[in-house]
C-alpha atoms as a PDB file:
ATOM      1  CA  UNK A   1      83.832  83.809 110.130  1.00  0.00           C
ATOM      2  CA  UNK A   2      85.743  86.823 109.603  1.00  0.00           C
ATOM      3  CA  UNK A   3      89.603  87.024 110.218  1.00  0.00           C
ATOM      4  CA  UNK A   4      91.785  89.791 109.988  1.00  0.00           C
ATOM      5  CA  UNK A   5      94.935  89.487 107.776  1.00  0.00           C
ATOM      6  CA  UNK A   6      97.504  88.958 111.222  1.00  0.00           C
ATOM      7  CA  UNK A   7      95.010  86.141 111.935  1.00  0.00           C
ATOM      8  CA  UNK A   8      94.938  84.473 108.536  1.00  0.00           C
ATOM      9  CA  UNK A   9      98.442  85.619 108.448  1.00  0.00           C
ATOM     10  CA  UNK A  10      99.172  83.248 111.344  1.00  0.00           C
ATOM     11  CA  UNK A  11      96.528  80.519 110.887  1.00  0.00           C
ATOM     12  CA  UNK A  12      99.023  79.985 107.036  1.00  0.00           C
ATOM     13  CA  UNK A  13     102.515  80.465 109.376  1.00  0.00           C
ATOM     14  CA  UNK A  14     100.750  77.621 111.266  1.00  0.00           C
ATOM     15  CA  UNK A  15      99.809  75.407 108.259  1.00  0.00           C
ATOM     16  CA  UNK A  16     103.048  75.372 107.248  1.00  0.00           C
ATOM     17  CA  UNK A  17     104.873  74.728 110.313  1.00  0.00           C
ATOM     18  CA  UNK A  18     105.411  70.863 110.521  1.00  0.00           C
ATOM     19  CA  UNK A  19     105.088  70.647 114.044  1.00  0.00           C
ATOM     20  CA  UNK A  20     102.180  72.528 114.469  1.00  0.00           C
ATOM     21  CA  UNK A  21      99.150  69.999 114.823  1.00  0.00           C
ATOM     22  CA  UNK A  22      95.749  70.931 113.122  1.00  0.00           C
ATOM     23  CA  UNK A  23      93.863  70.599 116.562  1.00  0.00           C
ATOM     24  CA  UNK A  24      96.110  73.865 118.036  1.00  0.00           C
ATOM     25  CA  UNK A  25      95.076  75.682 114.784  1.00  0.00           C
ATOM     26  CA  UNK A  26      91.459  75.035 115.513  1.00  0.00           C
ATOM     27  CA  UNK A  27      91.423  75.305 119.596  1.00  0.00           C
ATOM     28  CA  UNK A  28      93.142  78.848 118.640  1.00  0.00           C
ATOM     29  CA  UNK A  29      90.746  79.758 115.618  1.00  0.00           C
ATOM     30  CA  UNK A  30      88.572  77.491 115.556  1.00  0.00           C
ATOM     31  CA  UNK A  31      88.953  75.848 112.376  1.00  0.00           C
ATOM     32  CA  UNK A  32      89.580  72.010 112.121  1.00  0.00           C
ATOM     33  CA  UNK A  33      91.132  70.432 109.800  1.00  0.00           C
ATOM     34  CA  UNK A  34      88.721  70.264 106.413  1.00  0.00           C
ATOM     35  CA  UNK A  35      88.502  74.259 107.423  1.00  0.00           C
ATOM     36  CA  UNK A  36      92.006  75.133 107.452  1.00  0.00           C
ATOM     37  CA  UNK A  37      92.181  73.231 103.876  1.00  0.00           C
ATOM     38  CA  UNK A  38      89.475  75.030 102.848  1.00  0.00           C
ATOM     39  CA  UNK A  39      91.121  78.303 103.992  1.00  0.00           C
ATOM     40  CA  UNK A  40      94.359  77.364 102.736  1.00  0.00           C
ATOM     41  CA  UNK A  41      93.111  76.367  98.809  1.00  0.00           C
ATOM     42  CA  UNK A  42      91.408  79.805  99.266  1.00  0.00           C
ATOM     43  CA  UNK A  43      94.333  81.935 100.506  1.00  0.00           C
ATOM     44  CA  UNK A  44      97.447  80.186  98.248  1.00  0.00           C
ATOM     45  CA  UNK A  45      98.321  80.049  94.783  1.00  0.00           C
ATOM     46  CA  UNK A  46      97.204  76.623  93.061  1.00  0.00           C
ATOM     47  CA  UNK A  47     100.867  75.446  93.030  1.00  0.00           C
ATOM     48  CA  UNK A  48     101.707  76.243  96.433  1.00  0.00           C
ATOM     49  CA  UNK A  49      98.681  74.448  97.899  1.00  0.00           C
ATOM     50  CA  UNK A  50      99.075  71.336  96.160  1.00  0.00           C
ATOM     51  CA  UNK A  51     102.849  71.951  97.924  1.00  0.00           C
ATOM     52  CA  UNK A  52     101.646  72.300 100.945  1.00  0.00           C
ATOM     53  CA  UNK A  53      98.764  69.439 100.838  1.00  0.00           C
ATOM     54  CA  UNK A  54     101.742  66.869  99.597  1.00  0.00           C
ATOM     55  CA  UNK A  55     104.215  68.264 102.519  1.00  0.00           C
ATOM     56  CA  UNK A  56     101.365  67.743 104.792  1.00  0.00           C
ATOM     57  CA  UNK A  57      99.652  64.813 104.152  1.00  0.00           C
ATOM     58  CA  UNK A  58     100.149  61.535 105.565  1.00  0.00           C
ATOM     59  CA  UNK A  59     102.082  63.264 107.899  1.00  0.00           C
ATOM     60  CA  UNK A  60     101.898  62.546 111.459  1.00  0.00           C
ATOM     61  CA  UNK A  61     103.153  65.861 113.385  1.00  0.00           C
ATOM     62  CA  UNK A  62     100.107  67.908 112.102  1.00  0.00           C
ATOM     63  CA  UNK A  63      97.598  65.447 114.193  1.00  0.00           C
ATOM     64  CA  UNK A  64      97.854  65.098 117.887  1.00  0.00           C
ATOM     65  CA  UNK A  65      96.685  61.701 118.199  1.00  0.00           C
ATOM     66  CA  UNK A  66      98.933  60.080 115.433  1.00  0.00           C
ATOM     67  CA  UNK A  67     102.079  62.067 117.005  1.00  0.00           C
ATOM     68  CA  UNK A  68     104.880  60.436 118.490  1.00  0.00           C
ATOM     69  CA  UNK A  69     105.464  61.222 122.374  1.00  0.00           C
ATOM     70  CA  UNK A  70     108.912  62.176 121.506  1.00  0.00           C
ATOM     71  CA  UNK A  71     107.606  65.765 119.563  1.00  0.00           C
ATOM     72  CA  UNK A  72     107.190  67.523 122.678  1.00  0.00           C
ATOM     73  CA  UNK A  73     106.834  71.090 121.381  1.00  0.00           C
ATOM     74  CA  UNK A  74     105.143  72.761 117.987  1.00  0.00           C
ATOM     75  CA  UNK A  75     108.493  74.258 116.733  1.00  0.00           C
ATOM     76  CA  UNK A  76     112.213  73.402 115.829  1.00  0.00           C
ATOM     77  CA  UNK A  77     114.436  74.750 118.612  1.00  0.00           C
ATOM     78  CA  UNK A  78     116.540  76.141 115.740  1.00  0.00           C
ATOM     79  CA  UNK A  79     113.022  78.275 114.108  1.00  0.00           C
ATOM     80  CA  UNK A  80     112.950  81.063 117.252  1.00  0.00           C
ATOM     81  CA  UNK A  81     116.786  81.681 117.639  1.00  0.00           C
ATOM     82  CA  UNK A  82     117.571  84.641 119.430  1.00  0.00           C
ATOM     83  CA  UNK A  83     119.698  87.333 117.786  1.00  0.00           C
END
């Protein structure tokens, strides 16, 4: 698959993002979750992906079945403030 550099741009943007869950990265890209790792390893220096793969693993916001009903959004309301 070939991606242009505002998609892989955004697919990292949505790595990061805590609230962001792995299955909106793949029903927007197509990638699931093994892929975006993949793709991450492959786009990051080695120390920031093992930083990312520690701030993201075992954590529950980046999978939509593990996610508490309460997360009702994939951002902070403070990320997208209005200037």
């Amino acid at each position: 698959m070939r991606l242009s550099k505002e998609s892989e741009s955004r697919i990292i943007e949505m790595a990061w993002e805590d609230r962001t869950t792995f299955e909106a990265i793949e029903l927007q890209f197509g990638l699931n979750e093994s892929e975006v790792i993949s793709f991450m390893r492959s786009q990051l220096k080695l120390g920031s992906f093992k930083l990312w793969r520690s701030r993201v693993a075992g954590r529950s916001t980046k999978h939509l079945k593990r996610r508490s009903l309460d997360v009702s959004r994939g951002y902070c309301p403070t990320q997208y403030k209005q200037r």
